[in-house]
Protein backbone atom coordinates (compact mmCIF):
# COMPACT_ATOMS: atom_id res chain seq x y z
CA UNK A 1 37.14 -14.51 5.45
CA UNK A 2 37.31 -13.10 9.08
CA UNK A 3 34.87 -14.02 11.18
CA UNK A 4 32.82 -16.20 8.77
CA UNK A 5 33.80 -19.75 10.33
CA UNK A 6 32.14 -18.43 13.56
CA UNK A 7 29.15 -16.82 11.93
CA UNK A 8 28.33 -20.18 9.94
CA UNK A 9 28.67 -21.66 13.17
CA UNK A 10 26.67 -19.58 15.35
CA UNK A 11 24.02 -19.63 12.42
CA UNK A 12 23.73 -23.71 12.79
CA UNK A 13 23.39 -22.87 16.71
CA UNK A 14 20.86 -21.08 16.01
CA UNK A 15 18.79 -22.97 13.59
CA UNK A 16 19.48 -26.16 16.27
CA UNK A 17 18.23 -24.01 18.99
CA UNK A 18 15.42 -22.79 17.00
CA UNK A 19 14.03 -26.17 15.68
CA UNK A 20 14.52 -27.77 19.46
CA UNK A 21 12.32 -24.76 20.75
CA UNK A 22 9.26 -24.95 18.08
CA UNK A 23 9.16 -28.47 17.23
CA UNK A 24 8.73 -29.64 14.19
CA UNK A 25 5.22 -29.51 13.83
CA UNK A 26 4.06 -27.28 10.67
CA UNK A 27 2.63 -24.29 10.79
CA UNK A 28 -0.52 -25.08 7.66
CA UNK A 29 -2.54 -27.26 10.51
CA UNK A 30 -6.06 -26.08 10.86
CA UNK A 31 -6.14 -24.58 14.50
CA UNK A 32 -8.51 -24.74 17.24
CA UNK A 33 -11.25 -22.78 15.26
CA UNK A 34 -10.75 -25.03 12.25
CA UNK A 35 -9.07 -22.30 9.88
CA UNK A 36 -6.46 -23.23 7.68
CA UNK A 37 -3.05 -21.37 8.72
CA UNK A 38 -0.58 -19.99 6.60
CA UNK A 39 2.57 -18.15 8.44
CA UNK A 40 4.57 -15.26 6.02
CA UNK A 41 7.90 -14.66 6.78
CA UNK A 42 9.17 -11.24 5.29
CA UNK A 43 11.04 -8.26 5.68
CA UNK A 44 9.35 -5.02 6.11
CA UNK A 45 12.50 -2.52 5.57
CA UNK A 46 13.84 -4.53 3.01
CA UNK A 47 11.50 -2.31 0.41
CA UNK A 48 12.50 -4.63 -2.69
CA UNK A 49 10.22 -6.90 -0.91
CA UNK A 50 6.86 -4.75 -0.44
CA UNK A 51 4.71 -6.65 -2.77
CA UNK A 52 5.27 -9.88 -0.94
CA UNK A 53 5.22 -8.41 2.16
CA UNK A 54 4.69 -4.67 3.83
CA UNK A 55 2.37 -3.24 0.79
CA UNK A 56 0.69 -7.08 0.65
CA UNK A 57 -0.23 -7.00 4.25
CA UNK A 58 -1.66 -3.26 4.73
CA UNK A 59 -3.54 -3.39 1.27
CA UNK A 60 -4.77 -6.75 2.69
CA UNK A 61 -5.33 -8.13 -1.05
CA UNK A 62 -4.15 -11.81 0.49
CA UNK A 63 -7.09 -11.92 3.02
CA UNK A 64 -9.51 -10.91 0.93
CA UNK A 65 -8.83 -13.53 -1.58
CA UNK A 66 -8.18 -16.36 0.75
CA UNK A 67 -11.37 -15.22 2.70
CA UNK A 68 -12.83 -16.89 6.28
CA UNK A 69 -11.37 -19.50 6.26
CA UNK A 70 -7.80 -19.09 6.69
CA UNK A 71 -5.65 -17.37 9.15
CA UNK A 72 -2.79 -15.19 8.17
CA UNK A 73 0.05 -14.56 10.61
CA UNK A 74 3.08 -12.33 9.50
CA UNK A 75 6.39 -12.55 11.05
CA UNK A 76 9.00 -9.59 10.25
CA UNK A 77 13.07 -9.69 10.21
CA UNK A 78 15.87 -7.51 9.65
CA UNK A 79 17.38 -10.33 7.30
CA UNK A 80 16.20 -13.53 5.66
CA UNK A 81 18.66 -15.90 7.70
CA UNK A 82 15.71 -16.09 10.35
CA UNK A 83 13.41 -16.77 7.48
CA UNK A 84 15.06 -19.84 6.38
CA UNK A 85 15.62 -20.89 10.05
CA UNK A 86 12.01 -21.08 10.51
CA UNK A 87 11.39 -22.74 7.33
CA UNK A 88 13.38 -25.35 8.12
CA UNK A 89 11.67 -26.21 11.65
CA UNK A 90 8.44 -26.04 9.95
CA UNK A 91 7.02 -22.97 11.44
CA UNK A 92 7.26 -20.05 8.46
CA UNK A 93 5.06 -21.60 5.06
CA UNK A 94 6.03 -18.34 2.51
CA UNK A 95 8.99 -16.07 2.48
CA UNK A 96 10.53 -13.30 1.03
CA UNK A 97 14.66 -12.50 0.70
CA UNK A 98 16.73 -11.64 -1.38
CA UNK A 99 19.15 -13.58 -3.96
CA UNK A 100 22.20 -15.35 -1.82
CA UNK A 101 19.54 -15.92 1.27
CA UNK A 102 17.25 -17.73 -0.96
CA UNK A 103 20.56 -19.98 -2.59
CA UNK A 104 21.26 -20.59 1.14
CA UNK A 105 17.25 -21.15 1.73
CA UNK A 106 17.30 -23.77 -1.11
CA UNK A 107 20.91 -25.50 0.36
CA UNK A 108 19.74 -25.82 3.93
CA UNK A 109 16.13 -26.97 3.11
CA UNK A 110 16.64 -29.28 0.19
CA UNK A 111 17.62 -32.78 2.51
CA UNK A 112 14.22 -32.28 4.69
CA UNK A 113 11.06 -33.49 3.11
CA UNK A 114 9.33 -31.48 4.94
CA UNK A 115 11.41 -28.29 5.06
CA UNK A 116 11.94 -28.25 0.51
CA UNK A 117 11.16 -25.09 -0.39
CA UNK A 118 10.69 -23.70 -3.92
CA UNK A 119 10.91 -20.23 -5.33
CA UNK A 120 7.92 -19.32 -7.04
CA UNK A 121 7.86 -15.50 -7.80
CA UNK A 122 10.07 -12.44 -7.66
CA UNK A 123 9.44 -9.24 -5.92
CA UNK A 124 11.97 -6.60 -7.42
CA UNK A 125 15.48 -6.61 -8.77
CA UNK A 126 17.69 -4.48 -10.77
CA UNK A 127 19.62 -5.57 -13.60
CA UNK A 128 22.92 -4.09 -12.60
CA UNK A 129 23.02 -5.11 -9.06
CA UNK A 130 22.30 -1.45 -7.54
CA UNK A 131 20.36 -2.58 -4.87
CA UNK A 132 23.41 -3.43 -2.87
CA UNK A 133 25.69 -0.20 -1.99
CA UNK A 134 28.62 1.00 0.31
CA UNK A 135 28.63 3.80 2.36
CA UNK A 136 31.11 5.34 4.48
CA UNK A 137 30.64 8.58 7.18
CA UNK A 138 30.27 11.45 5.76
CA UNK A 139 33.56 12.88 6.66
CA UNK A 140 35.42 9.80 5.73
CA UNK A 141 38.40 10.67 3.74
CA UNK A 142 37.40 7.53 1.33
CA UNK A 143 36.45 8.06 -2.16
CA UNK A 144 35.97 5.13 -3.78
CA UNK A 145 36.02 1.04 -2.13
CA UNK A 146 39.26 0.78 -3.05
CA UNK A 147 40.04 3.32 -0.23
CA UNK A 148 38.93 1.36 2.66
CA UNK A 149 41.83 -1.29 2.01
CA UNK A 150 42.78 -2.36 5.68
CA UNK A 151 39.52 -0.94 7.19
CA UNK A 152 36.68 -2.62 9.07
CA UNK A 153 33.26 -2.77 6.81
CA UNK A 154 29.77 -4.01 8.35
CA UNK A 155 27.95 -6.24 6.50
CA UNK A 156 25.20 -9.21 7.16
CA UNK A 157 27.33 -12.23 6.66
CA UNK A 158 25.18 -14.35 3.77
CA UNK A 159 23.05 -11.60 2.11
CA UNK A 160 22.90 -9.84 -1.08
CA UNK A 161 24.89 -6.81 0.03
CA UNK A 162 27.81 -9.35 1.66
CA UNK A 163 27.74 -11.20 -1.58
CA UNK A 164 28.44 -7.83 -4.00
CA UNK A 165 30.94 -6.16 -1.05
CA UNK A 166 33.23 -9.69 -1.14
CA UNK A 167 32.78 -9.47 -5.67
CA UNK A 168 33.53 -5.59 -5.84
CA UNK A 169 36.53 -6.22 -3.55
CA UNK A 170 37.81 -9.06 -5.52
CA UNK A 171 36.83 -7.07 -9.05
CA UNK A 172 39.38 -4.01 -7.00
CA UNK A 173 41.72 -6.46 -6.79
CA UNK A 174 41.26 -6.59 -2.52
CA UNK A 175 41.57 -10.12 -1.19
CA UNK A 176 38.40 -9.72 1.00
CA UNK A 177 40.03 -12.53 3.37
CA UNK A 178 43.09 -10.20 4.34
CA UNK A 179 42.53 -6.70 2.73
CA UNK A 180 39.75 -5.57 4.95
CA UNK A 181 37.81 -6.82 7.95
CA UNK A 182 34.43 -7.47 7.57
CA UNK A 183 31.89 -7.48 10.55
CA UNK A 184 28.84 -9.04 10.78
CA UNK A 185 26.02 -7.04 11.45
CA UNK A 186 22.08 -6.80 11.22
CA UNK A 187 21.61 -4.01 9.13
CA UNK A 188 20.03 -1.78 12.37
CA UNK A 189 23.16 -2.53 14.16
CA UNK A 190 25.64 -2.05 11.45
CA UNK A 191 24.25 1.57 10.72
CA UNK A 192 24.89 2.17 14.68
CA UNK A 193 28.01 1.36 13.99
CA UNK A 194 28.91 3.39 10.75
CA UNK A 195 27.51 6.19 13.13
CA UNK A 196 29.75 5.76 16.38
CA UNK A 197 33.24 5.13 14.33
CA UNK A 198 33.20 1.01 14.99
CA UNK A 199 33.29 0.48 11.89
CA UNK A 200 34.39 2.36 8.10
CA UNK A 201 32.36 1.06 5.99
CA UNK A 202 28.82 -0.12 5.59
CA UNK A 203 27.61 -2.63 3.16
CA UNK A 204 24.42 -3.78 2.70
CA UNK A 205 21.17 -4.55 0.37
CA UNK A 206 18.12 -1.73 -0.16
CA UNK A 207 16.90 0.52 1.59
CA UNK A 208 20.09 1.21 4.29
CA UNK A 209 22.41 2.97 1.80
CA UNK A 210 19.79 5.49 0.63
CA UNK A 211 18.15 5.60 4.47
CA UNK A 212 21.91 6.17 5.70
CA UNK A 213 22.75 8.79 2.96
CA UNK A 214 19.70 10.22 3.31
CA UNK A 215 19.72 10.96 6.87
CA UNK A 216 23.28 12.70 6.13
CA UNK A 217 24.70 9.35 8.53
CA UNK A 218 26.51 8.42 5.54
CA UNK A 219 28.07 8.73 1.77
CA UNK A 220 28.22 6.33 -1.07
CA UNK A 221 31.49 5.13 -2.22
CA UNK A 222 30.19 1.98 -4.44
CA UNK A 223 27.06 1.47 -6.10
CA UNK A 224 26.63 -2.04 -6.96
CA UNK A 225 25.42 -0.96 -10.57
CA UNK A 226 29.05 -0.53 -11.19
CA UNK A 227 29.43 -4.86 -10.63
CA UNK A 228 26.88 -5.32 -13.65
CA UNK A 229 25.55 -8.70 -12.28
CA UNK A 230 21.86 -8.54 -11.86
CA UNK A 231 20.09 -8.87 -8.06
CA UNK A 232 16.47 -9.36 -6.68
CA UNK A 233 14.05 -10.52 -4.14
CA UNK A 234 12.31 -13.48 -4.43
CA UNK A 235 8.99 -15.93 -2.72
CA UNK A 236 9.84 -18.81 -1.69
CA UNK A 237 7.65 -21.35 -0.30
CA UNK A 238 7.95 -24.48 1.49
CA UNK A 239 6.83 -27.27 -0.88
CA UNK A 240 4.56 -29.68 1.14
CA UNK A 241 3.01 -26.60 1.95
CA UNK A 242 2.40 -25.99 -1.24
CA UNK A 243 1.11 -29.14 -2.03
CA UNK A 244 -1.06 -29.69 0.66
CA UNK A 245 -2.50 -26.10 0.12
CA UNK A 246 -2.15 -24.95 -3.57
CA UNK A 247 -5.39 -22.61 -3.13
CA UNK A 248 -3.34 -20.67 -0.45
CA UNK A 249 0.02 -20.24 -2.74
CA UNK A 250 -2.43 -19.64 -5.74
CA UNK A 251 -4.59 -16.58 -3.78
CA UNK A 252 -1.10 -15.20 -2.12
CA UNK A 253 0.64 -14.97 -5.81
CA UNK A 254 -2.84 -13.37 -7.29
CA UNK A 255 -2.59 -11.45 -4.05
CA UNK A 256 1.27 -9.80 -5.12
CA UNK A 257 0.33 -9.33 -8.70
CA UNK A 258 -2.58 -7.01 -7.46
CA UNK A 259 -0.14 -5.65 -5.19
CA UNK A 260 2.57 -4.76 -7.93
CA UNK A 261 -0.29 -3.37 -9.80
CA UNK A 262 -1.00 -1.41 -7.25
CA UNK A 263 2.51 0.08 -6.53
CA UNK A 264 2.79 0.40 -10.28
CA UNK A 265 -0.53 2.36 -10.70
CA UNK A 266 -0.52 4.39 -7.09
CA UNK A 267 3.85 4.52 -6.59
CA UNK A 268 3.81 7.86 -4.19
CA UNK A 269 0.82 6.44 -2.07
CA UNK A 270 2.30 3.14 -2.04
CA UNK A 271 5.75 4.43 -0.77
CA UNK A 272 4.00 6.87 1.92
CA UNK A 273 1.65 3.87 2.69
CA UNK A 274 4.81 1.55 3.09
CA UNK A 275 7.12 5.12 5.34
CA UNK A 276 4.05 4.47 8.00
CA UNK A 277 3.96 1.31 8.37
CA UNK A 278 7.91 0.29 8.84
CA UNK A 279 9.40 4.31 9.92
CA UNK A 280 11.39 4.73 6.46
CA UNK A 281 11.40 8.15 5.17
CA UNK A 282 8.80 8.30 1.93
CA UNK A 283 11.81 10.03 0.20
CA UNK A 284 14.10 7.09 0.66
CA UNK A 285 10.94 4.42 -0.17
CA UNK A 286 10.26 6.43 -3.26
CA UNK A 287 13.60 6.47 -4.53
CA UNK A 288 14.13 2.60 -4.78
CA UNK A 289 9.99 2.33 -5.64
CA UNK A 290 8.73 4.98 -7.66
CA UNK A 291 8.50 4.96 -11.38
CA UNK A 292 12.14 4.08 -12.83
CA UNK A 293 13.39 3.57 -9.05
CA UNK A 294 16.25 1.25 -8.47
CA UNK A 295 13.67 -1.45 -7.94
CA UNK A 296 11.54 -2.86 -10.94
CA UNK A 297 8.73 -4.55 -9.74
CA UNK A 298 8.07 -7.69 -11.28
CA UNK A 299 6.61 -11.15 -10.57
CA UNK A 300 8.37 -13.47 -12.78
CA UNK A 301 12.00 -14.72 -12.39
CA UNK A 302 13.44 -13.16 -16.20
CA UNK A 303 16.73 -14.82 -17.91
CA UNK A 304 19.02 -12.73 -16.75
CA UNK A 305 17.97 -12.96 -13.22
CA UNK A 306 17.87 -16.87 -13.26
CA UNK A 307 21.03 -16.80 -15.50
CA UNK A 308 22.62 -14.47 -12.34
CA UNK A 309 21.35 -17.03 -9.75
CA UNK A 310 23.28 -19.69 -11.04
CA UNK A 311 26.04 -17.69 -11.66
CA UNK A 312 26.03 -17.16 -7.80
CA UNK A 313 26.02 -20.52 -6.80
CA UNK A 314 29.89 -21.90 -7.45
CA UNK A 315 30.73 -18.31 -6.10
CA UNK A 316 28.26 -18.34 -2.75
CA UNK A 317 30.06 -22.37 -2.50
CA UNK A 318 33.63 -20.70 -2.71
CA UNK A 319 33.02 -18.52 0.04
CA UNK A 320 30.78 -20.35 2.28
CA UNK A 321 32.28 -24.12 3.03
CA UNK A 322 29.06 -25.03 4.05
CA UNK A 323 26.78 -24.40 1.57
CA UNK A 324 26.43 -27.59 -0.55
CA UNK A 325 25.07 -25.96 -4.04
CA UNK A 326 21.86 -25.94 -5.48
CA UNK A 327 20.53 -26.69 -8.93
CA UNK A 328 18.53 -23.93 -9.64
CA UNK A 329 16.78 -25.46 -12.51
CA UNK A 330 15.12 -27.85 -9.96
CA UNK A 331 14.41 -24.54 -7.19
CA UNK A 332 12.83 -22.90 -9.23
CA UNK A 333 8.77 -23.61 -9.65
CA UNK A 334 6.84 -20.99 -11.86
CA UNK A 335 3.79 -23.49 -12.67
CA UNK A 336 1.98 -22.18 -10.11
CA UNK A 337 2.72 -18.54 -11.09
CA UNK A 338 1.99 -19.38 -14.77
CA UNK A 339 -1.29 -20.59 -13.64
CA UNK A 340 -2.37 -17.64 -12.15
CA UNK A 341 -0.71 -15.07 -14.33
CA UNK A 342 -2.64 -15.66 -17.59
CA UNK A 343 -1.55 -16.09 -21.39
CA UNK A 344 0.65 -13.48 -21.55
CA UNK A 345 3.61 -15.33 -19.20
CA UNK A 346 5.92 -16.17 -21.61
CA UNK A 347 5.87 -12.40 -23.45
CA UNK A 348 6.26 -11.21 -20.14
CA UNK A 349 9.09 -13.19 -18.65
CA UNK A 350 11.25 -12.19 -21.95
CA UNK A 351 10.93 -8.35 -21.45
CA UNK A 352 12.72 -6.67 -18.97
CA UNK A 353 11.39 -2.92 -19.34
CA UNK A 354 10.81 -1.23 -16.19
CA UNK A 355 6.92 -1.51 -16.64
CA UNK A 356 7.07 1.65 -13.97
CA UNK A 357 8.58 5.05 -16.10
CA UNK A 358 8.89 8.95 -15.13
CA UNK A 359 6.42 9.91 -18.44
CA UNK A 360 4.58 13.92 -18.76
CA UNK A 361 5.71 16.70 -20.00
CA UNK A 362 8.94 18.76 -18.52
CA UNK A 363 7.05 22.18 -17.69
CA UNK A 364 10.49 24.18 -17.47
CA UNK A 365 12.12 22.40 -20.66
CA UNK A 366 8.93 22.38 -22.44
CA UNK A 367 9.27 18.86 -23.62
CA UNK A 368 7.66 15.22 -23.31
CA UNK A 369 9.66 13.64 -20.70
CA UNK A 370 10.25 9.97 -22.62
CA UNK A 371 13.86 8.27 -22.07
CA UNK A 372 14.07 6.46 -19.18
CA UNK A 373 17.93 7.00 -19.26
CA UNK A 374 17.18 10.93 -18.44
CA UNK A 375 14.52 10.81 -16.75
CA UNK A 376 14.42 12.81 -13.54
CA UNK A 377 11.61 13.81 -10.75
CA UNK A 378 11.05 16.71 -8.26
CA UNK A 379 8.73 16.16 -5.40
CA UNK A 380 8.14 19.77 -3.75
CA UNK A 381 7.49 20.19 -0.29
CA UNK A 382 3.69 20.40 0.49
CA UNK A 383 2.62 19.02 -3.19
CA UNK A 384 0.49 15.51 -3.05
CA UNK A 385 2.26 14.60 -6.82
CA UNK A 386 5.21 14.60 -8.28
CA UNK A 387 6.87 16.51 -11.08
CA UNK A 388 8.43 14.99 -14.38
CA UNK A 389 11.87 16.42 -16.12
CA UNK A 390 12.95 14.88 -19.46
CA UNK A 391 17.41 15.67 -17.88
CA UNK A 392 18.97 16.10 -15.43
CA UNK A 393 19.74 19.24 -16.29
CA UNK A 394 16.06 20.19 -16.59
CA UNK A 395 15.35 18.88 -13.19
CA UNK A 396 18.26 21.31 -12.33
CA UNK A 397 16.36 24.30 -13.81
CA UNK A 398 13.17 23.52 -11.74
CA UNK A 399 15.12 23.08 -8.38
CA UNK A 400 16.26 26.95 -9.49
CA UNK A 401 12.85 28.20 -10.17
CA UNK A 402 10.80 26.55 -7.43
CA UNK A 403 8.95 28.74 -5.20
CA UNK A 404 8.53 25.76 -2.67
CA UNK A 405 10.87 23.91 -0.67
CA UNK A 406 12.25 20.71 -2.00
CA UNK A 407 11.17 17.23 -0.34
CA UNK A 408 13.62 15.40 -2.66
CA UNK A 409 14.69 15.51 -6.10
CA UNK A 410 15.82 12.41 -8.33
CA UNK A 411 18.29 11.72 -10.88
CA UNK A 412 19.49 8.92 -12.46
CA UNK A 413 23.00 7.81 -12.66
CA UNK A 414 24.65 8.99 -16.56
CA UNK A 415 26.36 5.63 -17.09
CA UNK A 416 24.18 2.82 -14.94
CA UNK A 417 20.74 4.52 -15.24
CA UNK A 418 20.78 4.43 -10.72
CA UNK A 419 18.08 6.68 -9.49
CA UNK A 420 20.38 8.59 -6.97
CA UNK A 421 19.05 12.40 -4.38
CA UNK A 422 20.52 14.92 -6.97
CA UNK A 423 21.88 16.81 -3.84
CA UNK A 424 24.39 14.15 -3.44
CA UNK A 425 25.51 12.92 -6.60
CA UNK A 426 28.69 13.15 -8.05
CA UNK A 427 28.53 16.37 -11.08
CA UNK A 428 30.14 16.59 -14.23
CA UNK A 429 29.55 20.01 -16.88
CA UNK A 430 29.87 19.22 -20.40
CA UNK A 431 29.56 21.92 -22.57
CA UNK A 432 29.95 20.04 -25.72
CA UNK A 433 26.52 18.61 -25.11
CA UNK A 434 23.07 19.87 -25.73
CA UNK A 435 22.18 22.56 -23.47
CA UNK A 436 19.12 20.48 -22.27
CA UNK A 437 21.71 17.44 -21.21
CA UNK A 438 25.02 19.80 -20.08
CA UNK A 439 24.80 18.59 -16.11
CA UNK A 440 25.45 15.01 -15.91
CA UNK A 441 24.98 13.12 -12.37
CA UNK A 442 26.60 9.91 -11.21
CA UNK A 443 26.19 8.15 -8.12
CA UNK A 444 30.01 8.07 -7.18
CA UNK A 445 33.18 9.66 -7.69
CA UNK A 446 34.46 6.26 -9.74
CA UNK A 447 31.54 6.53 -12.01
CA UNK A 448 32.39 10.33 -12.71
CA UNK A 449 36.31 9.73 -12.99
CA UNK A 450 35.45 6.74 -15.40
CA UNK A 451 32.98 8.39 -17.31
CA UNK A 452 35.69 11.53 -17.88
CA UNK A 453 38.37 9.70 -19.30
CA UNK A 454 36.20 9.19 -22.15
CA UNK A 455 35.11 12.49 -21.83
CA UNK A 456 37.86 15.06 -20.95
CA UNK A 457 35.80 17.79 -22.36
CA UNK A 458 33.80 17.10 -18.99
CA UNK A 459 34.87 19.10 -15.61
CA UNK A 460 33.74 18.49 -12.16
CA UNK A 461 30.84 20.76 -10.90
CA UNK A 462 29.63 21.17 -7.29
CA UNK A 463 26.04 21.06 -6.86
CA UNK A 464 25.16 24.12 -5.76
CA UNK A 465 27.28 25.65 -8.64
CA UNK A 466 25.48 23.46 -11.11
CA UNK A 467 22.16 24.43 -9.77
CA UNK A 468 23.05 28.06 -9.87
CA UNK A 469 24.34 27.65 -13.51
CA UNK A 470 21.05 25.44 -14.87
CA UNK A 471 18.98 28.23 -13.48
CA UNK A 472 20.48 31.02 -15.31
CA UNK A 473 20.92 29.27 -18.42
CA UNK A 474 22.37 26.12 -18.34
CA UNK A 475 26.37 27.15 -18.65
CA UNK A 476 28.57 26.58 -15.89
């Protein structure tokens, strides 16, 4: 791949450079005032991460529990490359990243005794993969990935959203070696880039696509539902750490499941609580964190999601020469998670419901809002709650008859379940259907071509049109 033998090798710079600098003394010494330190690497605009790191630290559940004695210290990144680098020189204890980072974490720390790290809890994930997305400008002539064949696409060589781009290209039948050129980027950067015409594309993990598309800087071309290979954030932890310190592991994972109780229970104060502190838009936190966002929130690493890890690891070896594998079996540590979690582990790990749901009653449709696979929201300007709608189409019809501006309304994707803005989704009219379900959204224009030749009774409907339509009865 283009420019990957000089990223891998700047990266090792880096992490050489790094190391030299700090030492390798640890960070868990008791300092000068005799508290016990613990140093937590994490990403603060990487929102699948909140409950391990932005929502932890302003709720401050972690230093209530650990109490006087201990210090905390949080470090923020764009990425979790840094993350690992500081692992490995001993200076970062916890951290949070997402699902190739932490394969790389495991590869680059697994050699040093005092560097091992283990992952020990998840933050979020998403069984299809849709926290990873493509964008292009807004007045790119590109429709779908397979359009950008030849152009240049950003991306942060070694995370989640590099790892789907490189698997939807192949999946397209793009070699991603010679059919485009991809650039690394830190997200920030990247987006800059999208912006100014350096680059054509834009790849990478949550929340950049929905900030970019949100801010009208950019439009979604792939949603990494369509891959179908699950994706998520995950703690991990460096292991002599752990083992000098199991109080402090124990207190930070009773710290996240308060957190993800929290975010579960409170979802738009969390997400307007989490816009302050990092400058996201609530309506772009909200959309990947509030009830049946594109993040579930969930502590424990399910079947799938381990199953997908592994599955990444002769792939992530394929395209990376240096990364040396990693049995995941042997990464993976949940005792201490078990220990804290209570009885009710192991009928927890097996479920994979969204434990977060849209529920009420539609007040336009008149009916109990109560599949998840229809499920839509409206938050009004000015209103301190949201409102439920049991379709899309019914979230149409209250769009039409609000009396208050819109601060964003919600859909979710007719064929991957993707909680997407209505105002920019992809619209098909079926007037076969029910007249409660005759507006169907989609997140892209492949998902809407796909889902139509199965469907030719289905015609393409501009937004506006299908607004006008759902508010005057529900026939386009």
């Amino acid at each position: 791949m283009k420019g990957l033998a000089a990223m891998k090798g700047l990266t090792a710079l880096a992490a050489a450079l790094l190391v030299a600098a700090t030492g390798c003394s640890v960070s868990g010494a008791a300092g000068g005032d005799g508290k016990t330190k613990v140093v937590i690497g994490y990403q603060s605009k990487t929102i699948n991460t909140v409950t391990a790191g932005t929502l932890l630290r302003s709720l401050g559940y972690l230093e209530k529990r650990l109490g006087d004695r201990y210090t905390v210290e949080w470090q923020d990144y764009d990425t979790g490359a840094p993350i690992t680098a500081k692992m490995v020189a001993g200076k970062i204890d916890i951290g949070s990243m997402g699902d190739y980072p932490l394969l790389i974490n495991a590869s680059r720390t697994q050699g040093i005794a005092a560097a091992r790290t283990e992952l020990v809890s998840i933050t979020g994930y998403n069984l299809r993969g849709g926290l990873n997305m493509v964008v292009v400008p807004p007045a790119s002539k590109a429709r779908t990935l397979a359009d950008l064949k030849g152009a240049k696409i950003s991306a942060s060589i070694g995370s989640a959203g590099h790892g789907t781009l490189v698997q939807a290209l192949e999946k397209d039948g793009i070699d991603p070696a010679t059919g485009v050129q991809i650039v690394n980027h830190q997200p920030a950067v990247g987006a800059a880039q999208l912006e100014s015409g350096g680059v054509q594309g834009y790849a990478q993990f949550v929340a950049w696509p929905g900030l970019m598309v949100f801010q009208d800087k950019g439009r979604l071309v792939y949603d990494g539902s369509a891959l179908n290979v699950p994706t998520f954030h995950g703690v991990v932890l460096r292991q002599a750490y752990a083992k000098e310190h199991p109080e402090v592991v124990e207190a930070f994972l009773q710290a996240q499941i308060d957190t993800t109780r929290y975010l579960h229970e409170q979802p738009l104060r969390a997400a307007e609580s989490v816009a302050k502190v990092t400058g996201l838009p609530p309506e772009v936190v909200y959309l990947y964190n509030g009830p049946g966002g594109i993040s579930t929130f969930d502590v424990m690493l399910k079947p799938p999601l381990q199953a997908a890890h592994e599955h990444d690891v002769p792939y992530l070896k394929r395209i990376n020469a240096e990364f040396a594998g990693v049995d995941v079996s042997k990464f993976v540590n949940d005792s201490y998670l078990r220990k804290v979690y209570g009885s009710s582990y192991d009928t927890d790990r097996a479920s994979t419901t969204n434990p977060a749901r849209i529920t009420g009653t539609d007040p336009v449709c008149g009916v109990a809002v109560s599949d998840p696979k229809t499920a839509s929201e409206l938050w009004s300007t000015g209103s301190a709650t949201t409102q439920p709608a049991a379709t899309p189409t019914c979230l149409l019809r209250q769009i039409a008859k609000a009396t208050a501006g819109v601060r964003a309304a919600y859909v979710p994707d007719t064929t991957t379940g993707t909680r997407w803005f209505a105002g920019e989704s992809i619209w098909l009219h079926d007037p076969s259907a029910p007249k409660n379900e005759r507006f169907l959204p989609f997140t892209t224009q492949d998902g809407a071509d796909a889902y139509r030749k199965d469907h030719p009774k289905t015609e393409p409907v501009p937004y506006e049109e299908a607004l006008k339509a759902a508010g005057t009865g529900g026939d386009a």
